[in-house]
PDB file of N, CA and C in Angstrom:
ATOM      1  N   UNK A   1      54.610  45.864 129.846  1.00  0.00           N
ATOM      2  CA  UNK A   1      55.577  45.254 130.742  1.00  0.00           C
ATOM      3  C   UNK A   1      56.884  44.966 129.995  1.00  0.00           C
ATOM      4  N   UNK A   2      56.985  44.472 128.828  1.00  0.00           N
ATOM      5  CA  UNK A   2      58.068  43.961 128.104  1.00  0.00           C
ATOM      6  C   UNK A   2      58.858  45.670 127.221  1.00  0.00           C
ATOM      7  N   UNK A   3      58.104  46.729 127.363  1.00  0.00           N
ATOM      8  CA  UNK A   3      58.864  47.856 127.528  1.00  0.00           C
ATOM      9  C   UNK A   3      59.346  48.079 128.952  1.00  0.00           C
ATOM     10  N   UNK A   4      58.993  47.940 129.659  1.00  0.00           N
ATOM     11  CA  UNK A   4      59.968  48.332 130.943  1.00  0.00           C
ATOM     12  C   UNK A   4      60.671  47.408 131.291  1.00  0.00           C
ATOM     13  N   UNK A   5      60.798  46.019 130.786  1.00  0.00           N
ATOM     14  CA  UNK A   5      61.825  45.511 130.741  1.00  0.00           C
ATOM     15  C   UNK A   5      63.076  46.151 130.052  1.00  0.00           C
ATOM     16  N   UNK A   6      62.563  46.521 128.528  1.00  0.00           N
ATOM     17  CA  UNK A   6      64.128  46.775 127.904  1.00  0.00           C
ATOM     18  C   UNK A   6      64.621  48.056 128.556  1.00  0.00           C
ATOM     19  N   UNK A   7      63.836  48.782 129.074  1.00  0.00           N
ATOM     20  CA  UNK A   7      64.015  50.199 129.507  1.00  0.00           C
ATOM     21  C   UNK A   7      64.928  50.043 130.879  1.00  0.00           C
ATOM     22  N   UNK A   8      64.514  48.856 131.442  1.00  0.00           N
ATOM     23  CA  UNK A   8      65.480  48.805 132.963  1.00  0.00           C
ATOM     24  C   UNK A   8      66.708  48.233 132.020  1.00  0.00           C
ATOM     25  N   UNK A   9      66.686  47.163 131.464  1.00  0.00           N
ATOM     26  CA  UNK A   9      67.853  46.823 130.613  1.00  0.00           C
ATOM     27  C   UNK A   9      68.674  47.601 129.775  1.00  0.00           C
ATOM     28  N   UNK A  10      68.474  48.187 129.143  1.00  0.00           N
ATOM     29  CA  UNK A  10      68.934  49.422 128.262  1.00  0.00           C
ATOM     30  C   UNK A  10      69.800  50.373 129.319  1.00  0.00           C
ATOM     31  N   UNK A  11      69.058  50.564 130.374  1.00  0.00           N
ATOM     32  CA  UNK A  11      69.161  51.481 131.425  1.00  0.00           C
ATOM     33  C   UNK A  11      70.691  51.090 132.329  1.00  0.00           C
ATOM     34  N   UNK A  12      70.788  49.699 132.544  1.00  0.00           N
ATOM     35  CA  UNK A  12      71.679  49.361 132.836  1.00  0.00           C
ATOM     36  C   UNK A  12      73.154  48.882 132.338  1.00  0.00           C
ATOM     37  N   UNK A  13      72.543  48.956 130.814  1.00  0.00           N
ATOM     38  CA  UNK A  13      73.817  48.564 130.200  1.00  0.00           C
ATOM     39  C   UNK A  13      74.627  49.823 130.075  1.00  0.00           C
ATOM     40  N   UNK A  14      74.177  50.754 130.222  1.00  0.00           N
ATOM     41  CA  UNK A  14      74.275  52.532 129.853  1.00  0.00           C
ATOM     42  C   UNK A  14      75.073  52.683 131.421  1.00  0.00           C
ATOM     43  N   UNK A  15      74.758  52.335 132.527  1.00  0.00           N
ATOM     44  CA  UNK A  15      75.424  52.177 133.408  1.00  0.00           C
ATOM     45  C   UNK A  15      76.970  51.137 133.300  1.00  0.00           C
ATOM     46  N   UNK A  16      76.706  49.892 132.869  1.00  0.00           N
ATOM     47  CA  UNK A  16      78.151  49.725 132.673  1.00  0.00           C
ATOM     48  C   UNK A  16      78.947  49.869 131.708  1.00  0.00           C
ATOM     49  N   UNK A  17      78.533  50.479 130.599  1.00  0.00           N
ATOM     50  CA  UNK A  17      79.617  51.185 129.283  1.00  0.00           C
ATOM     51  C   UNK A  17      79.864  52.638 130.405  1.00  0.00           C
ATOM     52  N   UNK A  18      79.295  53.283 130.732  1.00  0.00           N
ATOM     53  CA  UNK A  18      79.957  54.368 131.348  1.00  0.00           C
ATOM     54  C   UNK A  18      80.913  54.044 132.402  1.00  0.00           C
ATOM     55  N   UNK A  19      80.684  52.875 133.273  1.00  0.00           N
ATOM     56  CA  UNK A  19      81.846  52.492 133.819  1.00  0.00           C
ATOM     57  C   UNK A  19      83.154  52.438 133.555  1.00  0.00           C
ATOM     58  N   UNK A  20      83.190  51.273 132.579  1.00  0.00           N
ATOM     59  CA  UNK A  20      84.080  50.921 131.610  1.00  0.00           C
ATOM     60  C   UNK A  20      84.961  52.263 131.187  1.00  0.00           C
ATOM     61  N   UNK A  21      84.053  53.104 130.455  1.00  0.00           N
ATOM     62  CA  UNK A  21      84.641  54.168 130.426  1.00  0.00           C
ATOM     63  C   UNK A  21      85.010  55.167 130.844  1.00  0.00           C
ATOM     64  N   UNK A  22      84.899  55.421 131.966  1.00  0.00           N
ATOM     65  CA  UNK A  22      85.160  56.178 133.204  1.00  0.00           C
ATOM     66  C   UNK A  22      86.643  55.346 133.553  1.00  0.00           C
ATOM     67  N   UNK A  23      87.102  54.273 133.080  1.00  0.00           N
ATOM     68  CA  UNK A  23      88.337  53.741 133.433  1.00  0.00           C
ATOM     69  C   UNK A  23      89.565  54.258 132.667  1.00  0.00           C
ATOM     70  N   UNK A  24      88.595  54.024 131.734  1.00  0.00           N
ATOM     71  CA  UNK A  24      89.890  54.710 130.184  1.00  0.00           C
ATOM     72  C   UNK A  24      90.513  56.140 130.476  1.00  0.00           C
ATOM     73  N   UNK A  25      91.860  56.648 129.934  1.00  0.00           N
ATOM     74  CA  UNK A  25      91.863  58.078 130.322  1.00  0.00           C
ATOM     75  C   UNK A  25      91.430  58.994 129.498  1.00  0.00           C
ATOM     76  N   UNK A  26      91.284  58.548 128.438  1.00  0.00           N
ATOM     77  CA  UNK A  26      90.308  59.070 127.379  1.00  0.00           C
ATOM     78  C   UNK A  26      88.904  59.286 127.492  1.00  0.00           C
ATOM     79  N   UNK A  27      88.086  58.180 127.997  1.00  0.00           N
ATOM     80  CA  UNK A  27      86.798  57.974 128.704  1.00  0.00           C
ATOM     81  C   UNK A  27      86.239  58.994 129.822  1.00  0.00           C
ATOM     82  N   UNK A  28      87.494  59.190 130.305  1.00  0.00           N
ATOM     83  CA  UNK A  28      87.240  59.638 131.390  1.00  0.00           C
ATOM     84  C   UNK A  28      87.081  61.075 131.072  1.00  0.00           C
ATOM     85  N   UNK A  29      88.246  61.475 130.052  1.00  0.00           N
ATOM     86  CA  UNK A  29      87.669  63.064 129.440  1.00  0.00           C
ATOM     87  C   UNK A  29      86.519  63.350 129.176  1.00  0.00           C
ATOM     88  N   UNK A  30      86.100  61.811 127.932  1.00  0.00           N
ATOM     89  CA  UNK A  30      84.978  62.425 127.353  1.00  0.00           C
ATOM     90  C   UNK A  30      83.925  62.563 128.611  1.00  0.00           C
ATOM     91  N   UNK A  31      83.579  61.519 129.704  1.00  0.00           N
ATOM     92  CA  UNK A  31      82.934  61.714 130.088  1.00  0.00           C
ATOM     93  C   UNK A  31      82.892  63.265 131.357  1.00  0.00           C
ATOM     94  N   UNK A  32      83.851  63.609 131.466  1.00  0.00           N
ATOM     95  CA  UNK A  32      83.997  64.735 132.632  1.00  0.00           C
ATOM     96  C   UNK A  32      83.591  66.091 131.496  1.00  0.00           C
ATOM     97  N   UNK A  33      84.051  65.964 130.612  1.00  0.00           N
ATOM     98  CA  UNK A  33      83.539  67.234 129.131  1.00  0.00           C
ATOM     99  C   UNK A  33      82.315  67.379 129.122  1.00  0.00           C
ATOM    100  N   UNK A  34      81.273  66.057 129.099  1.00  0.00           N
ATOM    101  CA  UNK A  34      80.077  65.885 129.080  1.00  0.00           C
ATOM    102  C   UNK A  34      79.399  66.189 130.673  1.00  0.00           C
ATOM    103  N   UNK A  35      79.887  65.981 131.627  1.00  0.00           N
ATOM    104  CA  UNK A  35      79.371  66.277 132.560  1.00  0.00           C
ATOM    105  C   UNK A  35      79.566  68.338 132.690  1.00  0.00           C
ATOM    106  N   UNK A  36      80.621  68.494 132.577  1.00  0.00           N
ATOM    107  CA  UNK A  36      80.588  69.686 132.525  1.00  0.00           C
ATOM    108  C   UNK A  36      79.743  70.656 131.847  1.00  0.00           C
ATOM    109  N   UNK A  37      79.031  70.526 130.431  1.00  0.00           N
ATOM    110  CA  UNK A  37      78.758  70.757 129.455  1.00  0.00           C
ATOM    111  C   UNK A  37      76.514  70.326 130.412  1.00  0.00           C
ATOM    112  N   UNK A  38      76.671  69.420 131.138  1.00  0.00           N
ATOM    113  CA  UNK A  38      75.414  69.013 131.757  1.00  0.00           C
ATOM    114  C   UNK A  38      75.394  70.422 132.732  1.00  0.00           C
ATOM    115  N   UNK A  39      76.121  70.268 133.299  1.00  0.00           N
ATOM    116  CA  UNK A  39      76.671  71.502 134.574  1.00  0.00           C
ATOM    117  C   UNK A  39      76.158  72.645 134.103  1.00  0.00           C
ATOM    118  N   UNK A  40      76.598  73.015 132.668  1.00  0.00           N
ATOM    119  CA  UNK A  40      76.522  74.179 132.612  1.00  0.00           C
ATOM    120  C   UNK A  40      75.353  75.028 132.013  1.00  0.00           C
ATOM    121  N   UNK A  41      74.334  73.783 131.321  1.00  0.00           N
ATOM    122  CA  UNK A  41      73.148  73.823 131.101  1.00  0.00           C
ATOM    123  C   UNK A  41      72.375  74.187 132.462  1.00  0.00           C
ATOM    124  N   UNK A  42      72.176  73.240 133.145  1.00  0.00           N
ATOM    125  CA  UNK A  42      71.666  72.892 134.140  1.00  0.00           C
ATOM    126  C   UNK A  42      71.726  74.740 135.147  1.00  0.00           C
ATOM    127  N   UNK A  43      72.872  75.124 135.019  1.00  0.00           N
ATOM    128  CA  UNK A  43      73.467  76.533 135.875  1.00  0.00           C
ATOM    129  C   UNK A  43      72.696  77.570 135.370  1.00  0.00           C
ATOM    130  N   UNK A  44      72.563  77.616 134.080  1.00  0.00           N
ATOM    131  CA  UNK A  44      71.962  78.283 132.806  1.00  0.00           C
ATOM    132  C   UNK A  44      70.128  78.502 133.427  1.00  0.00           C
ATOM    133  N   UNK A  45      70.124  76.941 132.960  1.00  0.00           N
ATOM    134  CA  UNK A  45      68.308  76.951 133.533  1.00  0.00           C
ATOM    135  C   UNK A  45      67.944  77.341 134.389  1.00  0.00           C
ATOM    136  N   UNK A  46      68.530  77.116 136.131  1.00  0.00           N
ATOM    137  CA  UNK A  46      68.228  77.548 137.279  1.00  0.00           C
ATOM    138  C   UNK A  46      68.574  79.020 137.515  1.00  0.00           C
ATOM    139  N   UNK A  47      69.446  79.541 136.526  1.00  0.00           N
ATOM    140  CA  UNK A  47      69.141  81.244 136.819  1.00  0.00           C
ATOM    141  C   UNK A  47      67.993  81.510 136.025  1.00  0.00           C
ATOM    142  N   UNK A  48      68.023  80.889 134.631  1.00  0.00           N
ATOM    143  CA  UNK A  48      66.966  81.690 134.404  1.00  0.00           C
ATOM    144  C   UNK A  48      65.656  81.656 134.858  1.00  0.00           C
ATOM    145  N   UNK A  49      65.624  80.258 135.460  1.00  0.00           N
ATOM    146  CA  UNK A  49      64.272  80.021 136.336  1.00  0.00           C
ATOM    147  C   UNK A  49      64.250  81.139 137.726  1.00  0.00           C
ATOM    148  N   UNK A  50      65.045  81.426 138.113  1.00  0.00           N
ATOM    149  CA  UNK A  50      64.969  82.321 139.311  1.00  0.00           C
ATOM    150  C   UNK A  50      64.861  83.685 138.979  1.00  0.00           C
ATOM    151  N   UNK A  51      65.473  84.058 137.485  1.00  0.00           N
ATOM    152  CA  UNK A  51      64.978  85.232 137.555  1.00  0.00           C
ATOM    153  C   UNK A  51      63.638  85.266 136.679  1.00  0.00           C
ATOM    154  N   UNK A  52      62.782  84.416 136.141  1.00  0.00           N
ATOM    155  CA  UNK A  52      61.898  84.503 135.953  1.00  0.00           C
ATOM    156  C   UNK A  52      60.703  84.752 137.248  1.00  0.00           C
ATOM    157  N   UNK A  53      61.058  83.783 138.612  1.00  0.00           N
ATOM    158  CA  UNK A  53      60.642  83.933 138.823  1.00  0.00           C
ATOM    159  C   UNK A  53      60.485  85.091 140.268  1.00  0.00           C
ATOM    160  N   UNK A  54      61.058  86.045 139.587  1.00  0.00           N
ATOM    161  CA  UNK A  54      61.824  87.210 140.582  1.00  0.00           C
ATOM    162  C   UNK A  54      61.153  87.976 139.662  1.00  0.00           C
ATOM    163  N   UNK A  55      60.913  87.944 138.356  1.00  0.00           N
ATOM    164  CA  UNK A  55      60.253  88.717 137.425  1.00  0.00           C
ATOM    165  C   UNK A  55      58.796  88.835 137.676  1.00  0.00           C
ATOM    166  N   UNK A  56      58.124  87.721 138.501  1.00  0.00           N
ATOM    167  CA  UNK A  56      56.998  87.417 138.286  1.00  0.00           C
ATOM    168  C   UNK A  56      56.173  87.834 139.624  1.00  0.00           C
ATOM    169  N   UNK A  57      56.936  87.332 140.655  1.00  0.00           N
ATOM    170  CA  UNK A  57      56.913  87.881 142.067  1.00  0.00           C
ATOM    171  C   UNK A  57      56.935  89.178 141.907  1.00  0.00           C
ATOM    172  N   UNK A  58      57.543  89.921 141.148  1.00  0.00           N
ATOM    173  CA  UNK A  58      57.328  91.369 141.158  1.00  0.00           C
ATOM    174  C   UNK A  58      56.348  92.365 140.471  1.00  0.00           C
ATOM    175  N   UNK A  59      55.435  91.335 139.994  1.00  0.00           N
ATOM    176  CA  UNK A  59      54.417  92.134 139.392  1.00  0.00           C
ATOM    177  C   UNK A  59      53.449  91.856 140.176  1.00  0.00           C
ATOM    178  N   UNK A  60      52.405  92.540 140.347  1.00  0.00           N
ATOM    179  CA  UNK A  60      50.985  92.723 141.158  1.00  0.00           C
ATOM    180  C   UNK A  60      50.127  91.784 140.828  1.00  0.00           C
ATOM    181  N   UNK A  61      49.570  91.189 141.564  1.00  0.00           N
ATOM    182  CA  UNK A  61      48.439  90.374 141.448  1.00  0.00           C
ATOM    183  C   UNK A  61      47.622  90.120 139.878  1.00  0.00           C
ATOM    184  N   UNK A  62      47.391  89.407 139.388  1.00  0.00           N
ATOM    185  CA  UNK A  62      46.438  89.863 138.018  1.00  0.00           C
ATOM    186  C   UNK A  62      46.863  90.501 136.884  1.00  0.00           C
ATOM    187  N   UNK A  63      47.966  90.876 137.084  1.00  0.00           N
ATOM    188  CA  UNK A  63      49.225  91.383 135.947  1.00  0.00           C
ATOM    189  C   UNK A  63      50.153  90.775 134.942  1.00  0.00           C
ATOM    190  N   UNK A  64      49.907  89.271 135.096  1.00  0.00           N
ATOM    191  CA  UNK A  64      50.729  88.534 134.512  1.00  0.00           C
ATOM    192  C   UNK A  64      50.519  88.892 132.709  1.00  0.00           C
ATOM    193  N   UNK A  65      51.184  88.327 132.157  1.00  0.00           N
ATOM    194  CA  UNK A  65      50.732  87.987 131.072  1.00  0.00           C
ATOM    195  C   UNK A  65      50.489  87.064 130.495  1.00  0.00           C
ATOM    196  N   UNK A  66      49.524  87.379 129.242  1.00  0.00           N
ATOM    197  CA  UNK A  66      48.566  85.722 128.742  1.00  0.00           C
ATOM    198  C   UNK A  66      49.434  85.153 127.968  1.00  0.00           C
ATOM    199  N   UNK A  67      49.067  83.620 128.399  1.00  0.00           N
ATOM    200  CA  UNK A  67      49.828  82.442 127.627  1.00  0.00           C
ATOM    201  C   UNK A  67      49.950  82.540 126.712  1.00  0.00           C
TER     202      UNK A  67
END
């Protein structure tokens, strides 16, 4: 219990330093750089998840390969 305390706490202080800095115009770079940089991971993964699984859909039943 006294971990999910600091974890909601922690959690929220992380919410208002990003505020804060989301005010600054500096802040605001770093944080839009970083979001972008999330973006573009994120764009990355979901193709390659789709064409994996466009890869996978296209093989026949029992064809996969072993783990």
């Amino acid at each position: 219990m006294k971990s999910l305390v600091w974890f909601v706490f922690g959690t929220a202080c992380g919410f208002v330093v990003a505020h804060f800095m989301n005010k600054d115009p500096r802040g605001h770079e770093v944080l839009a750089a970083v979001d972008a940089r999330i973006t573009e991971f994120t764009d990355r993964m979901g193709d390659a998840y789709r064409q994996e699984e466009a890869r996978l859909s296209g093989a026949p039943a029992g064809d996969e390969p072993a783990a």
